[in-house]
Structures are given as C-alpha cells and as structure tokens.
C-alpha atoms as a PDB file:
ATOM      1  CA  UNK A   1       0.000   0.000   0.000  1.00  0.00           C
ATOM      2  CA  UNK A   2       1.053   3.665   0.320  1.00  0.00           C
ATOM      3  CA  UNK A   3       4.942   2.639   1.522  1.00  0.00           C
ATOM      4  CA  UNK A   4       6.932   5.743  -0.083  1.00  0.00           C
ATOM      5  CA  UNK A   5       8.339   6.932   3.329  1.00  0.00           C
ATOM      6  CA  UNK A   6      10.526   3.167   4.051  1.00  0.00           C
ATOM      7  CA  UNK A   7       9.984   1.915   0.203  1.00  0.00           C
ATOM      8  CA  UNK A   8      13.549   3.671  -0.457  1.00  0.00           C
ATOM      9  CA  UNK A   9      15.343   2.883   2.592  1.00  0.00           C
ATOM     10  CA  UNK A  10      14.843  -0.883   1.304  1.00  0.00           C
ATOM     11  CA  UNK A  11      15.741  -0.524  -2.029  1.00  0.00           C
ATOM     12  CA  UNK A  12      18.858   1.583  -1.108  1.00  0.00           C
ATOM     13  CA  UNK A  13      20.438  -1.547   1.204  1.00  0.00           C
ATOM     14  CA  UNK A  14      19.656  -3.773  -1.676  1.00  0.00           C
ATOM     15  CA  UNK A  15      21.281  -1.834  -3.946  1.00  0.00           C
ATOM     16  CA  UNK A  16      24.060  -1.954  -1.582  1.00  0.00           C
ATOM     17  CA  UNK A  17      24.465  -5.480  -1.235  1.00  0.00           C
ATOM     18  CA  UNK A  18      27.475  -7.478  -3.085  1.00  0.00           C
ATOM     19  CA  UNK A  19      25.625 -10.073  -4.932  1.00  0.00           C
ATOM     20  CA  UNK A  20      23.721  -8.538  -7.517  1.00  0.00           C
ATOM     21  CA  UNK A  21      22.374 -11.442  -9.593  1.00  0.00           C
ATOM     22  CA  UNK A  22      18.484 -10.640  -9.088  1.00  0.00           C
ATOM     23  CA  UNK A  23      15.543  -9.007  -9.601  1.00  0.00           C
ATOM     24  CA  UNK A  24      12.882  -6.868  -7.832  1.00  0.00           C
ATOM     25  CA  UNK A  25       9.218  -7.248  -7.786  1.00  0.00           C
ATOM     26  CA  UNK A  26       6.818  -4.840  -6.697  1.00  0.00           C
ATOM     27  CA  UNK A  27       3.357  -6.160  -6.358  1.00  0.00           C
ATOM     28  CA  UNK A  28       1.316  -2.924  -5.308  1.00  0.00           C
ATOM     29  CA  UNK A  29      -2.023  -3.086  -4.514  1.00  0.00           C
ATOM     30  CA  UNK A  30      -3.451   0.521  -4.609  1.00  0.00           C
ATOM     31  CA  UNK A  31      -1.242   2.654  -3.147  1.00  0.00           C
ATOM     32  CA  UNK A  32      -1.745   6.351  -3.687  1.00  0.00           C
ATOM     33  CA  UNK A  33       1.376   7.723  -2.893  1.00  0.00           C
ATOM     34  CA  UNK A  34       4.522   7.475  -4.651  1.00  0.00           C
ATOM     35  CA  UNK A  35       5.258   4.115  -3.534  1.00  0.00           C
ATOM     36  CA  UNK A  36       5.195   3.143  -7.485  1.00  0.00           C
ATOM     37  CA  UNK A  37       7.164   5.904  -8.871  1.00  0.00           C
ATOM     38  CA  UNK A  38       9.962   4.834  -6.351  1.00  0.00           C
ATOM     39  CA  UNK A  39      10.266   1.276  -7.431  1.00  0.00           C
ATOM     40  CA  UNK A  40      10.549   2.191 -10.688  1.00  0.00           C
ATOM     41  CA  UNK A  41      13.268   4.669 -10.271  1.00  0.00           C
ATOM     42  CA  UNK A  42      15.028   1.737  -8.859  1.00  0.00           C
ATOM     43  CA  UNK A  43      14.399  -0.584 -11.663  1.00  0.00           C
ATOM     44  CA  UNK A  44      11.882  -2.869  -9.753  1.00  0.00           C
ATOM     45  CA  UNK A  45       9.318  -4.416 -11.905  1.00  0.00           C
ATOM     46  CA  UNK A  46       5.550  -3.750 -10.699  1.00  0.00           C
ATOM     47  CA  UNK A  47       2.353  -5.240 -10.929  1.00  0.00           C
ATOM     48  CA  UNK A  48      -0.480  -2.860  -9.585  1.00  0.00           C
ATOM     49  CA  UNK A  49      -3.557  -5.356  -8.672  1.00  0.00           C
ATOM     50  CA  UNK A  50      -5.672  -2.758  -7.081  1.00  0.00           C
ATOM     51  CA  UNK A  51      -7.101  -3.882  -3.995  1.00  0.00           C
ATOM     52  CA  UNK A  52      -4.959  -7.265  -4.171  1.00  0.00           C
ATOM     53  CA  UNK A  53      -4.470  -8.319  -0.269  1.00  0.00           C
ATOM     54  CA  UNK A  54      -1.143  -9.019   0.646  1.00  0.00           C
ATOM     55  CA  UNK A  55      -0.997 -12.367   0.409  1.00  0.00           C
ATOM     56  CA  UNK A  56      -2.394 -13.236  -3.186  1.00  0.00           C
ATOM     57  CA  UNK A  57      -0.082  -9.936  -3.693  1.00  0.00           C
ATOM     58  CA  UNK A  58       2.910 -12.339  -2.749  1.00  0.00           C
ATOM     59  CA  UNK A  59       1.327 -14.978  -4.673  1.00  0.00           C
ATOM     60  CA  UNK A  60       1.708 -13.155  -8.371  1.00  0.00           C
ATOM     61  CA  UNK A  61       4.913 -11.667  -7.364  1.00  0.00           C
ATOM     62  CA  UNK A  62       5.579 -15.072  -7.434  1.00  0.00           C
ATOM     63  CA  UNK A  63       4.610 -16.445 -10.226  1.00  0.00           C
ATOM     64  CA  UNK A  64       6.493 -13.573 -11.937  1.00  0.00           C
ATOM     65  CA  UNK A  65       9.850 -14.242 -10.879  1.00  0.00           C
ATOM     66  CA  UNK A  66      11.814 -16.124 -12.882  1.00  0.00           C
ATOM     67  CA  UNK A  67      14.785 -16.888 -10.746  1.00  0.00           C
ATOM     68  CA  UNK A  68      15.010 -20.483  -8.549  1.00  0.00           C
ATOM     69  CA  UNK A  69      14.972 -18.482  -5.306  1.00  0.00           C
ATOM     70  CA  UNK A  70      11.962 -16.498  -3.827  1.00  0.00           C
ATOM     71  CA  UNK A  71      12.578 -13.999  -1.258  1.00  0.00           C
ATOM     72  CA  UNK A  72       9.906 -12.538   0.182  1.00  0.00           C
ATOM     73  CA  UNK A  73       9.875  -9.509   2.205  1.00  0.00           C
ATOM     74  CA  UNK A  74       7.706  -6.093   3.551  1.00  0.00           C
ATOM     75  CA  UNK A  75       8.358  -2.580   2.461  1.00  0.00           C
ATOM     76  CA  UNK A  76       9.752  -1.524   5.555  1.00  0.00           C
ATOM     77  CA  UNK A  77      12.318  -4.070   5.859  1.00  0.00           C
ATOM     78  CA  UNK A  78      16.262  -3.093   5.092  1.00  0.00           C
ATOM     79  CA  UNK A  79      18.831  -5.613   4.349  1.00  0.00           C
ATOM     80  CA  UNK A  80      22.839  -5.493   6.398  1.00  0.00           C
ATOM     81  CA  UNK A  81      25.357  -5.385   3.427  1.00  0.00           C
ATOM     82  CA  UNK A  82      26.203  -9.203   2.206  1.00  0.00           C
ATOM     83  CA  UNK A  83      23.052 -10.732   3.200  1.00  0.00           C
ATOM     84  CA  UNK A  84      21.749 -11.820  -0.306  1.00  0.00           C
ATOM     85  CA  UNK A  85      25.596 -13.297  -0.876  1.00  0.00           C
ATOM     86  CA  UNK A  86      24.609 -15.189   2.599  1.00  0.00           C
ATOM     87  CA  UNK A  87      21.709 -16.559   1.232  1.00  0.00           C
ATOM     88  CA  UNK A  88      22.744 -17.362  -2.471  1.00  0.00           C
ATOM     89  CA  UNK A  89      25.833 -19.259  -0.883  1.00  0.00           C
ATOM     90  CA  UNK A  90      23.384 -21.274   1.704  1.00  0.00           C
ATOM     91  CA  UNK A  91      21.226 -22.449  -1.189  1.00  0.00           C
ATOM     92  CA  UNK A  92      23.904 -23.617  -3.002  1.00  0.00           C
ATOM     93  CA  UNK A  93      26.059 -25.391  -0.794  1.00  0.00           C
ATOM     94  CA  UNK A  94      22.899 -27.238   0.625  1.00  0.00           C
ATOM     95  CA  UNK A  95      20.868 -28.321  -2.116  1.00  0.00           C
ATOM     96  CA  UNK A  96      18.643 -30.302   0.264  1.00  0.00           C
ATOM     97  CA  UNK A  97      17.743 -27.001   2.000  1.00  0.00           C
ATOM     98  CA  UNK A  98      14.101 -25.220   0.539  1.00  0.00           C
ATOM     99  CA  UNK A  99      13.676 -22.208   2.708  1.00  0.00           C
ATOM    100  CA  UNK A 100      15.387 -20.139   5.328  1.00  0.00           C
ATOM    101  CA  UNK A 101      14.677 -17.203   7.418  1.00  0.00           C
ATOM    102  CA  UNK A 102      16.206 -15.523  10.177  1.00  0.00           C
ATOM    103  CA  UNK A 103      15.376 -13.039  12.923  1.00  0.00           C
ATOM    104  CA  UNK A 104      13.829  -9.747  12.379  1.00  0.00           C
ATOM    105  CA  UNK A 105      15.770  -6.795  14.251  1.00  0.00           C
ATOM    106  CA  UNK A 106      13.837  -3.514  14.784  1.00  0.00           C
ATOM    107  CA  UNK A 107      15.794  -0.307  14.937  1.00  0.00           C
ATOM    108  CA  UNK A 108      16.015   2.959  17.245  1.00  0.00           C
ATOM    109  CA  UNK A 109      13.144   1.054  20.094  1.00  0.00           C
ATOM    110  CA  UNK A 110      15.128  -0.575  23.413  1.00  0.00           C
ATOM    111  CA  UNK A 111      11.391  -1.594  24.445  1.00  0.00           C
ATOM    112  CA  UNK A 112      11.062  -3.393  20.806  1.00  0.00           C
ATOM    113  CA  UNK A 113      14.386  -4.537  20.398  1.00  0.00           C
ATOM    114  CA  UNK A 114      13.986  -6.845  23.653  1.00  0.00           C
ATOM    115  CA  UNK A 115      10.478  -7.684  22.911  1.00  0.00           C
ATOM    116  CA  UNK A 116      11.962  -8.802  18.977  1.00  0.00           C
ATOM    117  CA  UNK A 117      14.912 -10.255  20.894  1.00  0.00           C
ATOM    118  CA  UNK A 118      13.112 -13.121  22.995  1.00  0.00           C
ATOM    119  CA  UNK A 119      10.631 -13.671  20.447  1.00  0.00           C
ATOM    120  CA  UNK A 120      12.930 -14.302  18.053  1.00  0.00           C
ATOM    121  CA  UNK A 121      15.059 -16.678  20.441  1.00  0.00           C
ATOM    122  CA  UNK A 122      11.548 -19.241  20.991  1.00  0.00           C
ATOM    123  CA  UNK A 123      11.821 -19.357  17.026  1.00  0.00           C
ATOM    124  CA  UNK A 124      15.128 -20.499  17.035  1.00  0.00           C
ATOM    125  CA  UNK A 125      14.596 -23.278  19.664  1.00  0.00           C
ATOM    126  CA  UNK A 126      11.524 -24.450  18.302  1.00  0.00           C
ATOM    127  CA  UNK A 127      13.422 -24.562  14.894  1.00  0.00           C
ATOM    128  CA  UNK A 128      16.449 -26.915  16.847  1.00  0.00           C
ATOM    129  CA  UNK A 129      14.074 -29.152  17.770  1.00  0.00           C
ATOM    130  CA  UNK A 130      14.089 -32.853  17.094  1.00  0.00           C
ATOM    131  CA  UNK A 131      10.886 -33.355  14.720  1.00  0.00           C
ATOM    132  CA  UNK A 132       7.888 -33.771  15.485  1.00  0.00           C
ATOM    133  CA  UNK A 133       8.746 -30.236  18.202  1.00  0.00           C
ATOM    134  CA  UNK A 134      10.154 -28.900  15.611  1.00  0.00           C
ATOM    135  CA  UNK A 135       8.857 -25.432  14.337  1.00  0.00           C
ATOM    136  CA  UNK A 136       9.928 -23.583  11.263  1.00  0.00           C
ATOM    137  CA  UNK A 137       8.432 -20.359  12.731  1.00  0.00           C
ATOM    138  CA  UNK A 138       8.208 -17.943   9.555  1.00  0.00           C
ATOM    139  CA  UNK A 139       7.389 -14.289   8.546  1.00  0.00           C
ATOM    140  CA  UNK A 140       7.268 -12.503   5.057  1.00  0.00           C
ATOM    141  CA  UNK A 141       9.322  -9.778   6.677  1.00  0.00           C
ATOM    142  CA  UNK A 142      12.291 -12.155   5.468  1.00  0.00           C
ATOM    143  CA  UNK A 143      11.703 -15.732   4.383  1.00  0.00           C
ATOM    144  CA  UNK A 144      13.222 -17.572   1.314  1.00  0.00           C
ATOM    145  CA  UNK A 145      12.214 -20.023  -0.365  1.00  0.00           C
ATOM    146  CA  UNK A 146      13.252 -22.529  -3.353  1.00  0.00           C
ATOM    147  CA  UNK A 147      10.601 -21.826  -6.191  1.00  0.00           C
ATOM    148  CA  UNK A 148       9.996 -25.071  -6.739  1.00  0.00           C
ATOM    149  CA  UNK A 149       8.882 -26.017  -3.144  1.00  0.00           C
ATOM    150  CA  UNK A 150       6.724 -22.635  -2.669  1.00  0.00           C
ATOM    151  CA  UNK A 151       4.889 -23.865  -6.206  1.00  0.00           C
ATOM    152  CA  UNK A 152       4.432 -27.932  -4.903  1.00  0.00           C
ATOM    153  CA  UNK A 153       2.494 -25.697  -1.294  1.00  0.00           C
ATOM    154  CA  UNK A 154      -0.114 -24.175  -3.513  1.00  0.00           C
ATOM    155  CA  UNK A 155       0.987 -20.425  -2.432  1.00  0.00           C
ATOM    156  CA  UNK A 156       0.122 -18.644   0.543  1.00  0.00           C
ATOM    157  CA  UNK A 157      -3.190 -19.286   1.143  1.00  0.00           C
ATOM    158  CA  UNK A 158      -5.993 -16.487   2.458  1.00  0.00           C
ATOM    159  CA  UNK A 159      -5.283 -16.279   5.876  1.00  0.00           C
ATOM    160  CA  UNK A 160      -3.857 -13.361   8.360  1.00  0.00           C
ATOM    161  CA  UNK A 161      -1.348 -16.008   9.801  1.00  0.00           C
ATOM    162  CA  UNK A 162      -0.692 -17.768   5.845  1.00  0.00           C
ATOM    163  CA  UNK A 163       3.615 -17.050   6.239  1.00  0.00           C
ATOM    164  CA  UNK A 164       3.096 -18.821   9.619  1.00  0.00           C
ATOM    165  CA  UNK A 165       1.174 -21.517   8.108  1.00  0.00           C
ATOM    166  CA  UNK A 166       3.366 -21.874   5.156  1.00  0.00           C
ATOM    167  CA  UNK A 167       6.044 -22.476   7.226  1.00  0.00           C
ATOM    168  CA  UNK A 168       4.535 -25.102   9.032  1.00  0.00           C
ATOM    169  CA  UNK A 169       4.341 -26.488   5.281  1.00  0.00           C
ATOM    170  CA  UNK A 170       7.413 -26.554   4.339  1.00  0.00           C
ATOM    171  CA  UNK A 171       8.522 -27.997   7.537  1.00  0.00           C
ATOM    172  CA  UNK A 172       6.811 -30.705   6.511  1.00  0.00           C
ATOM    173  CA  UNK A 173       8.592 -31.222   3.005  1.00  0.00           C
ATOM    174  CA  UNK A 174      12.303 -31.274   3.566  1.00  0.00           C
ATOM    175  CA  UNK A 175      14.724 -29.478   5.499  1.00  0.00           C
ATOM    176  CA  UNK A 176      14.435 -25.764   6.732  1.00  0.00           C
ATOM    177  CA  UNK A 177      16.757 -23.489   8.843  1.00  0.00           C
ATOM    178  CA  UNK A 178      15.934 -20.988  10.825  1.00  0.00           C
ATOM    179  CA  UNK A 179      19.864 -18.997  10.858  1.00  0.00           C
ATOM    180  CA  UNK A 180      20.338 -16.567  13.297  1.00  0.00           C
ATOM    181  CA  UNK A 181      23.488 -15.159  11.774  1.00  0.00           C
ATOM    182  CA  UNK A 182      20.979 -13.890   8.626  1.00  0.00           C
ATOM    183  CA  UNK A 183      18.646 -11.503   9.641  1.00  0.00           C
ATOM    184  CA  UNK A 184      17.460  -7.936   8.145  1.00  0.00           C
ATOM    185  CA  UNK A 185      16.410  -4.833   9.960  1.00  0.00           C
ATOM    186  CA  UNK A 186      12.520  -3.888   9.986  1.00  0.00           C
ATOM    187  CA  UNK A 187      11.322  -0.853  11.131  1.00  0.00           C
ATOM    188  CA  UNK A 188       9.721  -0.345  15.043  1.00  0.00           C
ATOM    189  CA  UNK A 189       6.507   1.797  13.180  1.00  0.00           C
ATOM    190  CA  UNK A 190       3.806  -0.895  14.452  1.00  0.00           C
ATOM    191  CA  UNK A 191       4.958  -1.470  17.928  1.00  0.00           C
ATOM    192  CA  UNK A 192       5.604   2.270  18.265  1.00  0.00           C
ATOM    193  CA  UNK A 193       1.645   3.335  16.901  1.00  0.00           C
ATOM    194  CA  UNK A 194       0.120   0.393  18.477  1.00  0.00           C
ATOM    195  CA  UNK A 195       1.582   0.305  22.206  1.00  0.00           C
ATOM    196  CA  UNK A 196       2.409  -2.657  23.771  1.00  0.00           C
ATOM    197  CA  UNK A 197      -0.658  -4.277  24.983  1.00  0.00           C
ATOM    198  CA  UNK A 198      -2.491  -3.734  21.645  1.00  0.00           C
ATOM    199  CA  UNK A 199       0.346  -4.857  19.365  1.00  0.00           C
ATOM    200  CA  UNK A 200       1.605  -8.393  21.453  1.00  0.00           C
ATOM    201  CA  UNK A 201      -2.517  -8.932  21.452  1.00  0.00           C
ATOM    202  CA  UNK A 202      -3.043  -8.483  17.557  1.00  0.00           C
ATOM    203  CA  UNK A 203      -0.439 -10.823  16.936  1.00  0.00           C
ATOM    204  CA  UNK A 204      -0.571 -13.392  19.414  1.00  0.00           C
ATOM    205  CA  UNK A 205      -2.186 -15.282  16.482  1.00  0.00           C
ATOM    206  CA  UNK A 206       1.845 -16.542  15.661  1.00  0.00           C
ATOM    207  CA  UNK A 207       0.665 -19.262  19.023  1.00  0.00           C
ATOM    208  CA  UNK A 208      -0.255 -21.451  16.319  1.00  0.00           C
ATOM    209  CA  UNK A 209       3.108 -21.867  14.307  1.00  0.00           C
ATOM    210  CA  UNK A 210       4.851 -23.289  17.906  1.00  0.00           C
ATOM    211  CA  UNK A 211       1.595 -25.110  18.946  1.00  0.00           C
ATOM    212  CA  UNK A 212      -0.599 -25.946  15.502  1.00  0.00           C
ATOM    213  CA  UNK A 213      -3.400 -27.287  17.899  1.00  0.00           C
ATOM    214  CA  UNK A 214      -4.380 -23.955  18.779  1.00  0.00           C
ATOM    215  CA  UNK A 215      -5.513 -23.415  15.044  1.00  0.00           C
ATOM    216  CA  UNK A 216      -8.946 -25.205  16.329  1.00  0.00           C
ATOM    217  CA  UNK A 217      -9.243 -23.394  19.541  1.00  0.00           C
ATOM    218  CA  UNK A 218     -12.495 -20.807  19.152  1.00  0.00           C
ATOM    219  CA  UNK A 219     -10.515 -17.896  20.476  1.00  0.00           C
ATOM    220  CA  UNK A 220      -7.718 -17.973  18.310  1.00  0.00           C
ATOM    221  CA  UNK A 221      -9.817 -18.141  15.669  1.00  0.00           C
ATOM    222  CA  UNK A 222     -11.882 -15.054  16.757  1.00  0.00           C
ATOM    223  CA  UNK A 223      -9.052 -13.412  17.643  1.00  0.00           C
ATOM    224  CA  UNK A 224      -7.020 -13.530  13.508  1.00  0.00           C
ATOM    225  CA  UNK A 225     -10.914 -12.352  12.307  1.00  0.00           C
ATOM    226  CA  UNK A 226     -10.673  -8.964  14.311  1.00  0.00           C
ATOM    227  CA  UNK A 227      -6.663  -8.933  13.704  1.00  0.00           C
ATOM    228  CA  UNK A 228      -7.561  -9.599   9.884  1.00  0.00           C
ATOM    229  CA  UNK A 229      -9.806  -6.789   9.942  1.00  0.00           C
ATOM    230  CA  UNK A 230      -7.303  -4.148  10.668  1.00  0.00           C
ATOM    231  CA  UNK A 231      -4.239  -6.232   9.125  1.00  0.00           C
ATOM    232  CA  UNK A 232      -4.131  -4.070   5.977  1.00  0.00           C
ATOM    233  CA  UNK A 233      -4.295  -1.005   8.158  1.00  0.00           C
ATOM    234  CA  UNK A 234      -1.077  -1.726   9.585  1.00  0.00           C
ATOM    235  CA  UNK A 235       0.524  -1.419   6.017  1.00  0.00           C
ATOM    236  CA  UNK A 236       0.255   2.285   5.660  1.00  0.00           C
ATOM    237  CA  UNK A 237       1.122   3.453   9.530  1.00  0.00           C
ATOM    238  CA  UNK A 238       3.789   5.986   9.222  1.00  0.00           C
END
C-alpha cells in the first residue's frame, strides 16, 4: 500500500548489497502515494492489482519471478550489506535445504528490540528441535524459499497467519533453517503506533506456528478475524 516513506530505505540496502544477480518485484495493490514511482526509479518491476491483499499480492509476485529463489519480504524491511551473498551461498552449498529465514531486528526502540529479541530466540529453539517439536516459525518480513517447493504448497493461502502456516508447510517437506546469523532490519513503526498491549494482542495469532493445535481453539480463531480486519491497516502506519 502507500509505503513511499521506508519503500527507499529498502531498495537503497539492496542496492548496496554485493551479490547482484536478481531481480525486484513490486506487487502494489493501490497505493496512492509514490510508492510506485519509487520502485521504478530503482528498476523494480511492478504489478499494480488494485485492492490485491497481501498475500495473493505475494502470490503473483511469485509467479512472476523467474529466478530459482523467492525472497519474500515487507516494504519496511532493510537488508545489512552481504546478506543476499549469505543466502545465495546457503542455497547452493545445501541443495537439500528449501527455505530459510532468520530473525527480524527492529531499529532505534530498546522496548522493541527486547520484545523482537526473545521472540525471536523461541523461534530459534523451536526450529532446533528434534521433529515432530520442531517449528519452522516464519514471517514474510524475510523468508526464502526454493521456487519449486513454494509452487508444490499451492501459495500462501488467504489467511492473516498464511507465512506462519506456510512455514509449518514446508517444515513438513524437507529441510528448513531458521539462521540466526541472517537476519534484516525492519522498522519499530507498528509497535511504536500500536503500544504494547495492543500490538503483542493483535499478533498473538503466531501461538499457532509453535503449537498448531491452537488453530482449532475458538478464540484464536476469533481473535485472527478482528486482527484480519485491521491487518491491511497496519501497512500504511507511518
């Protein structure tokens, strides 16, 4: 949606990164700032689907690329020099691996840093796990994926929880790594305009991708309709 204040920001640390063999797809569903005119002044190839939720957003981006890799990430995410080498290198040394992701560090919040901090520790022991505890605890904010294996899933389906979900997936068909050496920066903008209580309570849907028996449990499920309500909100806060 309207991204054109942290849109640049991204494509400035990809532009900075040292492995360059890739390509950019915006999938924009209706913004009505200049979140378009930015990706194209950085080359980025966009689809406008107006009104397009995010997921079946992620879902044509997809289908557009043409590389083997997917990487899938948010507007307001920013990658540390090197990372796309990192990743490139893991695929290829590891041919049995089909998707990675790694933790999501906000910037300029103490408050959010910790809160990021722990949460992102439970998805690294979950991922360590011997199977069936093992969780593959995922987020579009950074989460790559052989094309291949993200075609075999069906896409992300239509859910507020569906990069959760689809990690659960791919857990399920061959090996994943959660690496907590490969992460990206994301921006503190939710945390910071929701407050504590109201952000940890819209999100406490991410229960399910450590414990999938919660899916079933009536309060969960009332609980992603009213965050899926306001989900698409959360996309434009400043």
């Amino acid at each position: 949606m309207n991204e054109e204040k942290n849109i640049g920001n991204l494509f400035r640390s990809l532009k900075n990164q040292t492995w360059h063999n890739f390509e950019i797809i915006v999938v924009d569903g209706g913004s009505t700032d200049r979140t378009v005119e930015i990706a194209k002044d950085y080359q980025a190839k966009v689809v406008v689907e107006n009104g397009c939720p995010e997921f079946p957003s992620r879902n044509i981006g997809a289908k557009r690329a043409k590389g083997e890799i997917l990487l899938f990430i948010c507007a307001d995410v920013m990658f540390p020099e090197g990372l796309l080498e990192k990743i490139h290198h893991k695929f290829e040394v590891d041919q049995e691996l089909i998707a990675l992701t790694g933790p999501d560090k906000p910037q300029n919040s103490l408050l959010v840093e910790v809160e990021y901090g722990a949460y992102n520790f439970v998805r690294y022991l979950f991922s360590a796990l011997p199977r069936p505890l093992k969780k593959f605890s995922t987020s579009t904010n950074f989460l790559a994926i052989r094309k291949k294996h993200f075609e075999k899933t069906g896409g992300f389906i239509s859910d507020i929880n569906a990069d959760g979900i689809m990690g659960n997936q791919l857990s399920e068909m061959g090996q994943v790594k959660f690496c907590p050496n490969m992460y990206v920066f994301i921006s503190p903008r939710r945390f910071t305009n929701m407050g504590f209580f109201n952000f940890n309570l819209h999100y406490l849907y991410v229960l399910e991708n450590f414990f999938p028996f919660l899916s079933r449990a009536s309060f969960l499920k009332k609980l992603k309709q009213k965050s899926g309500a306001m989900h698409g909100k959360l996309h434009e806060l400043p």
